[in-house]
PDB file of N, CA and C in Angstrom:
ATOM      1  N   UNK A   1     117.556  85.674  90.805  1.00  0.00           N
ATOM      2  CA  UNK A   1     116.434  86.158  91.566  1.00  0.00           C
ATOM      3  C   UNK A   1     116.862  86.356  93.011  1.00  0.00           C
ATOM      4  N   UNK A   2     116.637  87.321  93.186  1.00  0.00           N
ATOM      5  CA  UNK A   2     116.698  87.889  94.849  1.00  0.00           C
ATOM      6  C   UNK A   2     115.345  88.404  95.566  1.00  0.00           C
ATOM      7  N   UNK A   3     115.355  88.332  97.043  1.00  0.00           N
ATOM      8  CA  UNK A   3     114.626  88.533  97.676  1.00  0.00           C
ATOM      9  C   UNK A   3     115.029  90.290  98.351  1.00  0.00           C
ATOM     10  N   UNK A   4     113.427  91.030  98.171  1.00  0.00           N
ATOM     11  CA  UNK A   4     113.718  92.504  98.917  1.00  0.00           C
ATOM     12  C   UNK A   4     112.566  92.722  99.297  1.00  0.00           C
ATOM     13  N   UNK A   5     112.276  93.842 100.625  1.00  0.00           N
ATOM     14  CA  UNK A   5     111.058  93.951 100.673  1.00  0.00           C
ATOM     15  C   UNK A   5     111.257  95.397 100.996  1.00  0.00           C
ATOM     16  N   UNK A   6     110.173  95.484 100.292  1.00  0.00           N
ATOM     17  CA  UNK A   6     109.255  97.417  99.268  1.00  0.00           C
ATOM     18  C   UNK A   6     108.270  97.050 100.289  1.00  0.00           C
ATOM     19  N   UNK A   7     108.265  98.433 100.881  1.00  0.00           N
ATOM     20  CA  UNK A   7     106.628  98.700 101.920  1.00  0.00           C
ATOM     21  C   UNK A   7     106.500  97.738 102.886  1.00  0.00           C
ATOM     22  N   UNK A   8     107.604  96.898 103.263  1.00  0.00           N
ATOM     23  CA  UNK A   8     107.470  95.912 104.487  1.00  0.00           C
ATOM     24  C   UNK A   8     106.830  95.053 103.512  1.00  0.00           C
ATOM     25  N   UNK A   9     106.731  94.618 102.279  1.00  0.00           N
ATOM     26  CA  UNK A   9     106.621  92.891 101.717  1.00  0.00           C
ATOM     27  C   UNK A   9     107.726  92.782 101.090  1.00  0.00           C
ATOM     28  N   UNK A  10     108.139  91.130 101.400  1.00  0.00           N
ATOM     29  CA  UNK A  10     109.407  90.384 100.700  1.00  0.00           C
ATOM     30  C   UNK A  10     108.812  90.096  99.546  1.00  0.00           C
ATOM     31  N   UNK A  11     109.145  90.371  98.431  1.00  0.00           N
ATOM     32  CA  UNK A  11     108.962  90.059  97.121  1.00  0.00           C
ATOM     33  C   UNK A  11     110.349  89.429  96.064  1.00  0.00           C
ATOM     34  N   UNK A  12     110.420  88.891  95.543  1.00  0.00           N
ATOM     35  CA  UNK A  12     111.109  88.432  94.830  1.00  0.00           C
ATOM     36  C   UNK A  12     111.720  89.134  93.731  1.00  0.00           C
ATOM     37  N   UNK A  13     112.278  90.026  93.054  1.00  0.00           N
ATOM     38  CA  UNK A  13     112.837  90.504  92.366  1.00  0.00           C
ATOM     39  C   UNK A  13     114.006  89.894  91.259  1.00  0.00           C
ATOM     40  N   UNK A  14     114.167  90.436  90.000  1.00  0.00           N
ATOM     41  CA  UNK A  14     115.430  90.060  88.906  1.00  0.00           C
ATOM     42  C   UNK A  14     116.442  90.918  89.438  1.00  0.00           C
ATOM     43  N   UNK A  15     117.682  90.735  88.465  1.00  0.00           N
ATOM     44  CA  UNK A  15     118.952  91.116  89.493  1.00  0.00           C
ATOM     45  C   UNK A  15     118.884  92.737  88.490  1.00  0.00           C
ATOM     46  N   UNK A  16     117.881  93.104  88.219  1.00  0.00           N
ATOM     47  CA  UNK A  16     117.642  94.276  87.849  1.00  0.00           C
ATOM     48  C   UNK A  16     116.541  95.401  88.402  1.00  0.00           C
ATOM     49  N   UNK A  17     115.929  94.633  89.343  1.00  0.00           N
ATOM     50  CA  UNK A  17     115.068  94.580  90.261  1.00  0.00           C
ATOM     51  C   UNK A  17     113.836  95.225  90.029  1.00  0.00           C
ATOM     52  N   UNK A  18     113.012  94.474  89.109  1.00  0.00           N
ATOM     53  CA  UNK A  18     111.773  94.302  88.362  1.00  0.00           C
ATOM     54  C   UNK A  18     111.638  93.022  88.957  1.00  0.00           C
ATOM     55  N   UNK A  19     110.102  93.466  89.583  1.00  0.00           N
ATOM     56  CA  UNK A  19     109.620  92.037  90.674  1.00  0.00           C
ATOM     57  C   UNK A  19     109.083  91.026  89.520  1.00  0.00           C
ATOM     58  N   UNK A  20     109.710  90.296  90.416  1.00  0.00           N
ATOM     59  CA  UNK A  20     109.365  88.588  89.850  1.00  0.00           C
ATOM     60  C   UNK A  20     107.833  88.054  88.892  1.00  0.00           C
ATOM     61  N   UNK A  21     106.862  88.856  90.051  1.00  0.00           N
ATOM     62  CA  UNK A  21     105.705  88.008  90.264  1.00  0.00           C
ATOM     63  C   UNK A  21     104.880  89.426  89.943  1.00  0.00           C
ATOM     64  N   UNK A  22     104.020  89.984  88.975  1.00  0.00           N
ATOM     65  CA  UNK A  22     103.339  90.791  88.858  1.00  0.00           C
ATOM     66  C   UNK A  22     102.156  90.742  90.199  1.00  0.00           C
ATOM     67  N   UNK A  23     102.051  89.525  90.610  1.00  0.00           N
ATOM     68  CA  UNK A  23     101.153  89.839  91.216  1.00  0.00           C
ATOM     69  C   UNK A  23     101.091  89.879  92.631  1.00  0.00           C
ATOM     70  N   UNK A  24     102.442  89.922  93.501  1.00  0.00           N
ATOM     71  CA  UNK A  24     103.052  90.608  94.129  1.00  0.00           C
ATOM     72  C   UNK A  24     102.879  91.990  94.750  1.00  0.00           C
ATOM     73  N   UNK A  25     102.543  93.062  93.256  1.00  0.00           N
ATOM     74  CA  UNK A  25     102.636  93.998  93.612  1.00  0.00           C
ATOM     75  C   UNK A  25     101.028  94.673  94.142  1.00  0.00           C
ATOM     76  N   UNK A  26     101.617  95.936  94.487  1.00  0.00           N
ATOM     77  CA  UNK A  26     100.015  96.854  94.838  1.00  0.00           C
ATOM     78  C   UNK A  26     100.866  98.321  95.180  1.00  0.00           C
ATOM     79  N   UNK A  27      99.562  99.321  95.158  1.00  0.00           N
ATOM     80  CA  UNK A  27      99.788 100.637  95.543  1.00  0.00           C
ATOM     81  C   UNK A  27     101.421 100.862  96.245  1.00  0.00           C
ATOM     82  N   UNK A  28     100.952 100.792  97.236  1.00  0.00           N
ATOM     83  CA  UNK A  28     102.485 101.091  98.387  1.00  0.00           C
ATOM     84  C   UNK A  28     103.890 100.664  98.032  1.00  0.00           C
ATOM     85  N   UNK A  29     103.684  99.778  97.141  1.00  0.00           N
ATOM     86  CA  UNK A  29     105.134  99.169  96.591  1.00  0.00           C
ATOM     87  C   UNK A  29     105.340  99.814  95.542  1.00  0.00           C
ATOM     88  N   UNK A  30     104.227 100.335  94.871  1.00  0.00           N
ATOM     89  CA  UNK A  30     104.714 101.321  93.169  1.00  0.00           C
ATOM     90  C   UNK A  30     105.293 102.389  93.612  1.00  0.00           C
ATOM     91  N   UNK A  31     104.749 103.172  94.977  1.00  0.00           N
ATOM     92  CA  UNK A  31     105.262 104.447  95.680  1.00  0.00           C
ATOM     93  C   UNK A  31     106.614 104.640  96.545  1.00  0.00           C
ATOM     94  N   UNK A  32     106.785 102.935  96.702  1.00  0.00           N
ATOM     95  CA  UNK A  32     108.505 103.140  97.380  1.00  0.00           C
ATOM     96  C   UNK A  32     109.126 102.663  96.211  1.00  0.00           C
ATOM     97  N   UNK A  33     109.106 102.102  95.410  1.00  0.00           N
ATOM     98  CA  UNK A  33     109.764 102.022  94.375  1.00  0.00           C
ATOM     99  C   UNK A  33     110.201 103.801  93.380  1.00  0.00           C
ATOM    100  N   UNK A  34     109.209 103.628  93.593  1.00  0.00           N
ATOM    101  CA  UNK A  34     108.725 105.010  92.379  1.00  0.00           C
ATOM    102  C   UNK A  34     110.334 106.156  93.200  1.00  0.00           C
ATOM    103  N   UNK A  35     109.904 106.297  94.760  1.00  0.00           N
ATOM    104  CA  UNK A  35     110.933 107.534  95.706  1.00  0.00           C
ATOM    105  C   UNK A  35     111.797 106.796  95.115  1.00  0.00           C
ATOM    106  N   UNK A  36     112.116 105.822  95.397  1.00  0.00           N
ATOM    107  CA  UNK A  36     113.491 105.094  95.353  1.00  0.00           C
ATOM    108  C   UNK A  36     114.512 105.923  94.065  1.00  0.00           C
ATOM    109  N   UNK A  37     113.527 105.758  92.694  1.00  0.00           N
ATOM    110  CA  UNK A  37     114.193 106.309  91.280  1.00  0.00           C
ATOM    111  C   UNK A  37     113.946 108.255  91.483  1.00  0.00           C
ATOM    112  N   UNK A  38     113.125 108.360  92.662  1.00  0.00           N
ATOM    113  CA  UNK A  38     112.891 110.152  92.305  1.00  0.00           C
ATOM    114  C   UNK A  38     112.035 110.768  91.650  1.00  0.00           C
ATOM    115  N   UNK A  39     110.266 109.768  91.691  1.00  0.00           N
ATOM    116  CA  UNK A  39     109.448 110.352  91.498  1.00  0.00           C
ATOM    117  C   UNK A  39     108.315 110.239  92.270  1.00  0.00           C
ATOM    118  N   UNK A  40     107.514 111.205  92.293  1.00  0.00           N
ATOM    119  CA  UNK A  40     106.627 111.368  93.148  1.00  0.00           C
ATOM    120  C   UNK A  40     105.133 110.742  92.494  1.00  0.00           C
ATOM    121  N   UNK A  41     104.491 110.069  92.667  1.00  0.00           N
ATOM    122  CA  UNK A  41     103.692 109.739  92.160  1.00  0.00           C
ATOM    123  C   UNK A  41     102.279 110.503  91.783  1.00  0.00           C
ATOM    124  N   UNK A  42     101.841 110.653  91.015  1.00  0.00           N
ATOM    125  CA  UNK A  42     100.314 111.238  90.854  1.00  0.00           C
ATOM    126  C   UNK A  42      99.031 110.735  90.309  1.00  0.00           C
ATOM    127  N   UNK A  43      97.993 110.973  89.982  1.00  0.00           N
ATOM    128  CA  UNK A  43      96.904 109.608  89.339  1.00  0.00           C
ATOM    129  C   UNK A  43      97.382 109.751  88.081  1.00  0.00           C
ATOM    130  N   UNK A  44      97.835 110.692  87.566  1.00  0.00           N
ATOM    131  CA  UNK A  44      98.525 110.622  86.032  1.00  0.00           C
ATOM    132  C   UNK A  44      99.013 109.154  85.858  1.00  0.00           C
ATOM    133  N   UNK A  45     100.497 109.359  86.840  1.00  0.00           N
ATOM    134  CA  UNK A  45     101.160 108.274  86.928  1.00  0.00           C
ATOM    135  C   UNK A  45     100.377 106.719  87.008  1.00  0.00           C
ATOM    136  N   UNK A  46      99.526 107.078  87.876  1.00  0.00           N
ATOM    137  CA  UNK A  46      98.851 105.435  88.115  1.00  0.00           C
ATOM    138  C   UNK A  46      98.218 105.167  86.897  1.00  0.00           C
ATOM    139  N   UNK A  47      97.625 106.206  86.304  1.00  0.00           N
ATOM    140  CA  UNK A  47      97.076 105.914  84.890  1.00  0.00           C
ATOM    141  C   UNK A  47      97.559 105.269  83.386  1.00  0.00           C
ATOM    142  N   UNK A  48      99.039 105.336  83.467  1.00  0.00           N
ATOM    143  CA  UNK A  48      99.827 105.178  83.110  1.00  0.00           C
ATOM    144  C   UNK A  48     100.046 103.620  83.569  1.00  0.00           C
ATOM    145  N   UNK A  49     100.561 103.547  84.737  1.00  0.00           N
ATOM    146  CA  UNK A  49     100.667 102.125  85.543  1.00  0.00           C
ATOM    147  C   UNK A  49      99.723 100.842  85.515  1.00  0.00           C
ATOM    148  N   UNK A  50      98.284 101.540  85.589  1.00  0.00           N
ATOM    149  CA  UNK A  50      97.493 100.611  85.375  1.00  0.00           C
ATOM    150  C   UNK A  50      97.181  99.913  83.815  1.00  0.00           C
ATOM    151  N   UNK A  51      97.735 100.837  82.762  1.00  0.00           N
ATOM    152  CA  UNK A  51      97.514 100.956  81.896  1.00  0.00           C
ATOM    153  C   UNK A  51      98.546  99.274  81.207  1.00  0.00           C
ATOM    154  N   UNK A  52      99.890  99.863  81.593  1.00  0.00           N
ATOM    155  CA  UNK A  52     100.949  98.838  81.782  1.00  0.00           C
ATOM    156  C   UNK A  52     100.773  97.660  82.202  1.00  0.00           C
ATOM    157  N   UNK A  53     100.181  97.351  83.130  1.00  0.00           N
ATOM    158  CA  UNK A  53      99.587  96.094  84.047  1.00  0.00           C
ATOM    159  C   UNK A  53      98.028  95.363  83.508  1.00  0.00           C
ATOM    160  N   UNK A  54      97.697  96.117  82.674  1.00  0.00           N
ATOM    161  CA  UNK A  54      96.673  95.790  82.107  1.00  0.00           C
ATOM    162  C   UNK A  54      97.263  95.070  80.408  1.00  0.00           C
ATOM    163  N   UNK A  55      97.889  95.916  79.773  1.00  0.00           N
ATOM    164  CA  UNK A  55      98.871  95.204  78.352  1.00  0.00           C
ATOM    165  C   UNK A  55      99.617  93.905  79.402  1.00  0.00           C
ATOM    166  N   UNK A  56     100.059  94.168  79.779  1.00  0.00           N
ATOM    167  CA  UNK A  56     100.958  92.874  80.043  1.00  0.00           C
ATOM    168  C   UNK A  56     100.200  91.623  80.471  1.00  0.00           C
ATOM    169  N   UNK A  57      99.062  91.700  81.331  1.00  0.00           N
ATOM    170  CA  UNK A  57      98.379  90.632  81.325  1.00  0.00           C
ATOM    171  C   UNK A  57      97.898  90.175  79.965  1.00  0.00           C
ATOM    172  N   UNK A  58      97.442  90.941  79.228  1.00  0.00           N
ATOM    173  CA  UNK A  58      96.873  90.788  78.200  1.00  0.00           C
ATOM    174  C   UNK A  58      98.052  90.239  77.024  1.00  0.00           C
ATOM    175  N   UNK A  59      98.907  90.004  77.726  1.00  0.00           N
ATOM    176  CA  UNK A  59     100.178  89.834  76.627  1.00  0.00           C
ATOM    177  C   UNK A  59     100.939  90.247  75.312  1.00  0.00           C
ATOM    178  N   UNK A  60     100.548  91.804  75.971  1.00  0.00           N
ATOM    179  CA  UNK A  60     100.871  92.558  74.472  1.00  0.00           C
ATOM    180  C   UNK A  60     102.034  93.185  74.403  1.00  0.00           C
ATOM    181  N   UNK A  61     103.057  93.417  73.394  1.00  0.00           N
ATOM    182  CA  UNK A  61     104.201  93.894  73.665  1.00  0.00           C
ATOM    183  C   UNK A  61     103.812  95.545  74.019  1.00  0.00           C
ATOM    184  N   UNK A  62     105.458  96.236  75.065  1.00  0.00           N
ATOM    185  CA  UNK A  62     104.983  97.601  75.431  1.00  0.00           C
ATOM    186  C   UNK A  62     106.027  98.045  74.491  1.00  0.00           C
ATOM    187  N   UNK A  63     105.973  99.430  73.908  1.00  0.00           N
ATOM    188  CA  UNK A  63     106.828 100.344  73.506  1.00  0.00           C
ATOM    189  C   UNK A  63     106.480 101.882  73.992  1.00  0.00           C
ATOM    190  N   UNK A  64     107.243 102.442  74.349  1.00  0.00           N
ATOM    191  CA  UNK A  64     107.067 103.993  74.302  1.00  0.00           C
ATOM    192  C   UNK A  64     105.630 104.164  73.045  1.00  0.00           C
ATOM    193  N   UNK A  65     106.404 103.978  71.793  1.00  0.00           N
ATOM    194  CA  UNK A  65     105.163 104.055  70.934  1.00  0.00           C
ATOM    195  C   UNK A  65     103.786 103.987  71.216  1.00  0.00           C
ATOM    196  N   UNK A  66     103.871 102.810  72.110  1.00  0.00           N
ATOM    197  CA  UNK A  66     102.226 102.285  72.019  1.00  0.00           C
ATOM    198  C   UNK A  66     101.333 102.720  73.369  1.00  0.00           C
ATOM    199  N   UNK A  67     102.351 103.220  74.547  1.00  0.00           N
ATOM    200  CA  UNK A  67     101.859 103.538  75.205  1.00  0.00           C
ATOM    201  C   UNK A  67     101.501 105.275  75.135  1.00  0.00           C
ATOM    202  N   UNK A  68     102.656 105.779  74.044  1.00  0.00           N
ATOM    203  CA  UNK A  68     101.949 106.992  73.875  1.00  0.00           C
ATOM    204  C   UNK A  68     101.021 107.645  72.911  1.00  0.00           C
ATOM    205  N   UNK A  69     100.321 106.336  72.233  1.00  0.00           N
ATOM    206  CA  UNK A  69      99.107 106.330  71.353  1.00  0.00           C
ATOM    207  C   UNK A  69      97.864 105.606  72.373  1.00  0.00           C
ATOM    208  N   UNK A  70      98.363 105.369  73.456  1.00  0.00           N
ATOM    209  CA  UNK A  70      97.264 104.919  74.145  1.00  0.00           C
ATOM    210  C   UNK A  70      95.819 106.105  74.918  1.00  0.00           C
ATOM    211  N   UNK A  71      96.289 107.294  74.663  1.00  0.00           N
ATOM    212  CA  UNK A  71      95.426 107.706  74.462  1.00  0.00           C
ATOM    213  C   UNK A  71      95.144 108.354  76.156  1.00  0.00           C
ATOM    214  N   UNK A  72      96.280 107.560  76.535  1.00  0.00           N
ATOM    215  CA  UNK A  72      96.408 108.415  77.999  1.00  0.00           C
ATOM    216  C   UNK A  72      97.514 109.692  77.850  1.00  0.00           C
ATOM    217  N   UNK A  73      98.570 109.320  77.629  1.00  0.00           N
ATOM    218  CA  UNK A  73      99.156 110.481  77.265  1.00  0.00           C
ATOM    219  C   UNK A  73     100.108 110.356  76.010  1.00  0.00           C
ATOM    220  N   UNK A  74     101.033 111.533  75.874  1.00  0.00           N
ATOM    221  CA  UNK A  74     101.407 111.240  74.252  1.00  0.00           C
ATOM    222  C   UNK A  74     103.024 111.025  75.199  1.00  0.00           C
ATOM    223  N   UNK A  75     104.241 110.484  74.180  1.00  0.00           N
ATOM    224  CA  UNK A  75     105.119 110.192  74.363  1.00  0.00           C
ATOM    225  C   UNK A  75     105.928 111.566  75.368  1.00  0.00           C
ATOM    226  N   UNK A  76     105.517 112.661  75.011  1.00  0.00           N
ATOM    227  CA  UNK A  76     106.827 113.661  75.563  1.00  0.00           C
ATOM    228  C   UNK A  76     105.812 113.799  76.926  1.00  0.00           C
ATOM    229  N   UNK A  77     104.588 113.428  77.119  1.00  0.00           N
ATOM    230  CA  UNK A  77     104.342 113.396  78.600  1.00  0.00           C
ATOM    231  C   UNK A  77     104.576 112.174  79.265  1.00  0.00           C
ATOM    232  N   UNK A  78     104.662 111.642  78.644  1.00  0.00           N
ATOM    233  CA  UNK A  78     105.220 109.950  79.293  1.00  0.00           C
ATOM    234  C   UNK A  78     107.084 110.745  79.549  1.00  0.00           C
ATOM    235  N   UNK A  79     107.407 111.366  78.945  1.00  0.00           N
ATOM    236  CA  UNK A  79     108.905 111.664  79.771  1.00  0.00           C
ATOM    237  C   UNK A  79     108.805 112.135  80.441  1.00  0.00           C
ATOM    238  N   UNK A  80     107.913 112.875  80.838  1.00  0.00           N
ATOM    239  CA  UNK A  80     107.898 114.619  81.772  1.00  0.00           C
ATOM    240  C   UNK A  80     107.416 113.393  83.125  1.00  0.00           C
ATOM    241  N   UNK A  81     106.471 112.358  82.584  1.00  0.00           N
ATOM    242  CA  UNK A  81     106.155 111.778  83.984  1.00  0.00           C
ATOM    243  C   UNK A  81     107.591 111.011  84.430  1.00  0.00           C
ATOM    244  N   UNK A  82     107.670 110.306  83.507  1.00  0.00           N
ATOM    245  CA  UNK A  82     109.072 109.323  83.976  1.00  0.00           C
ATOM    246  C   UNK A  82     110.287 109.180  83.197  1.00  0.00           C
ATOM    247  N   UNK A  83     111.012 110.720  84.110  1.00  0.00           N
ATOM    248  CA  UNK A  83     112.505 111.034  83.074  1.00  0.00           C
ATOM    249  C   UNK A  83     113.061 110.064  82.690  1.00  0.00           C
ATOM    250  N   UNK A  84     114.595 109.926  82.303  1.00  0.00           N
ATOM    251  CA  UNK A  84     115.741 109.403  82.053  1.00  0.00           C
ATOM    252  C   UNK A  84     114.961 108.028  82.037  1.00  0.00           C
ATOM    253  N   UNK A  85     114.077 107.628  81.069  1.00  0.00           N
ATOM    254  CA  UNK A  85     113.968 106.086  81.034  1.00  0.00           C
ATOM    255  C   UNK A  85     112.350 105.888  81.657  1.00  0.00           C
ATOM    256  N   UNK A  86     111.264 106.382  80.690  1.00  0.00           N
ATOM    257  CA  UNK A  86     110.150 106.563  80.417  1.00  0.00           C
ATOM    258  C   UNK A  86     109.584 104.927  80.817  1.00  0.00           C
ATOM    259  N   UNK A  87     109.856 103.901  79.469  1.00  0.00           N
ATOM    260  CA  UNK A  87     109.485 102.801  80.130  1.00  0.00           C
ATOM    261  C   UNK A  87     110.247 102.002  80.734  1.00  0.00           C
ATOM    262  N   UNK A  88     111.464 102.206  80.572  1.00  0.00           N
ATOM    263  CA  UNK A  88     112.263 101.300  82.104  1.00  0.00           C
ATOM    264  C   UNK A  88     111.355 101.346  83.602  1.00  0.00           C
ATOM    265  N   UNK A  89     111.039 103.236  83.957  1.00  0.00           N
ATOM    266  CA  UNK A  89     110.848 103.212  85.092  1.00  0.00           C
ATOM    267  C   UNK A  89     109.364 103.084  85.744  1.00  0.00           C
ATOM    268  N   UNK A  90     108.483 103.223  84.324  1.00  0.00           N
ATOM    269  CA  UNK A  90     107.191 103.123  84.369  1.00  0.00           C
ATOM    270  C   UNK A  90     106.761 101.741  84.407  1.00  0.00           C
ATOM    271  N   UNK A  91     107.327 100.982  83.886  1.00  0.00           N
ATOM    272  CA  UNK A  91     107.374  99.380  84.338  1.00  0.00           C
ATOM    273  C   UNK A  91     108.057  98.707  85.265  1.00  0.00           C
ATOM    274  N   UNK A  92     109.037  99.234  85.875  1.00  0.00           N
ATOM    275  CA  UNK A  92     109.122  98.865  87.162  1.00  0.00           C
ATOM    276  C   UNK A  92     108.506  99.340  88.646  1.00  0.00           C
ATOM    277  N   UNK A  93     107.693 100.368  88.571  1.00  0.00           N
ATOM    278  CA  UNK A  93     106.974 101.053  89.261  1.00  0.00           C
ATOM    279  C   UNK A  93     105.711 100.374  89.253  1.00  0.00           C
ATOM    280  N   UNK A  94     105.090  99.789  87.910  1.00  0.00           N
ATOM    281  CA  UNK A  94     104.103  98.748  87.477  1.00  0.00           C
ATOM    282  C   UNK A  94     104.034  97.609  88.367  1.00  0.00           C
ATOM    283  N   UNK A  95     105.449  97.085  88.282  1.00  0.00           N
ATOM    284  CA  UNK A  95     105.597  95.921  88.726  1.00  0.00           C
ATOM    285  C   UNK A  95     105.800  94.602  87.828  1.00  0.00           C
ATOM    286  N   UNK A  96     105.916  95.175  86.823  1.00  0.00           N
ATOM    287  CA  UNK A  96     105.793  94.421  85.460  1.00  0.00           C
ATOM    288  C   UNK A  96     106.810  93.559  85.293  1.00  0.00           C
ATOM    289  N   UNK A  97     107.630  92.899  84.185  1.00  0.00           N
ATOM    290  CA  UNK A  97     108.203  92.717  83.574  1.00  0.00           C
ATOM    291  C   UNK A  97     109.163  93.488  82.873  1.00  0.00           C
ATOM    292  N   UNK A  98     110.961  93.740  83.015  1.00  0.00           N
ATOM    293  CA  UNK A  98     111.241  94.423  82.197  1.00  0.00           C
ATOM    294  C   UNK A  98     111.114  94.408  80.653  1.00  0.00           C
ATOM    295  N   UNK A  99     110.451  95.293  80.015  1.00  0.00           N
ATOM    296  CA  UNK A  99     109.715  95.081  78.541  1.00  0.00           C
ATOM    297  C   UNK A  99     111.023  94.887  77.432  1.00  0.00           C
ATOM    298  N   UNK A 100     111.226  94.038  76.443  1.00  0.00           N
ATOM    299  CA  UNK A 100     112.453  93.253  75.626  1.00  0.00           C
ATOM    300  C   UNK A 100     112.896  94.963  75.042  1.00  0.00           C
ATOM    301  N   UNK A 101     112.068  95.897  74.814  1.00  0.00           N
ATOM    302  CA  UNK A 101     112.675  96.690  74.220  1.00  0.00           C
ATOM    303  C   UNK A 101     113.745  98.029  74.848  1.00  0.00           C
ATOM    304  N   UNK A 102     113.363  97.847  76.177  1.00  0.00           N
ATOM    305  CA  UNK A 102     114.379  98.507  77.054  1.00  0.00           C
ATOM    306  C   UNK A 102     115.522  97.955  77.441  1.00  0.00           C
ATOM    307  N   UNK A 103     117.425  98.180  77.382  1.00  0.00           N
ATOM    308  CA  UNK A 103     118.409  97.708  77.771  1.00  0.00           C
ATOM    309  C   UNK A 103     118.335  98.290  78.625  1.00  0.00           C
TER     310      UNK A 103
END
């Protein structure tokens, strides 16, 4: 665990740098995170995000699968939002947990 700070807060981060502490995060930190990987954010995106942050409290496992039966969007728009690594980057933008099914 290391210390970095997104948007002027020190947050705690894994050495993969998916913050520590879900609850840590907020708006301004999903959006410097988000530039950081090269996307621009939109309410799509947050829809998506909140969506993420909402399963994980709830303690449910994430998959591509399940988030693209969720009814927000289907899997090939979950890429178009977040290329090269759909839920890698959509859960770290979350603030989440990296999810067991992403290496």
């Amino acid at each position: 665990m290391s210390v970095k700070t997104i948007a002027g807060v020190s947050v705690n981060v894994s050495e993969d740098g998916y913050l520590d502490d879900m609850n840590q995060w907020n708006e301004e930190i999903a959006k410097e995170i988000a530039t950081e990987i090269g996307i621009e954010l939109t309410p799509k995106h947050f829809e998506v995000i909140n969506y993420l942050r909402e399963k994980t409290l709830a303690k449910e496992a994430l998959t591509i699968r399940s988030v693209g039966k969720s009814g927000i969007v289907d899997v090939k728009q979950l890429y178009v939002l977040f290329p090269k690594g759909p839920l890698k980057f959509s859960s770290k933008i979350a603030g989440i947990p990296k999810p067991t099914s992403c290496i």
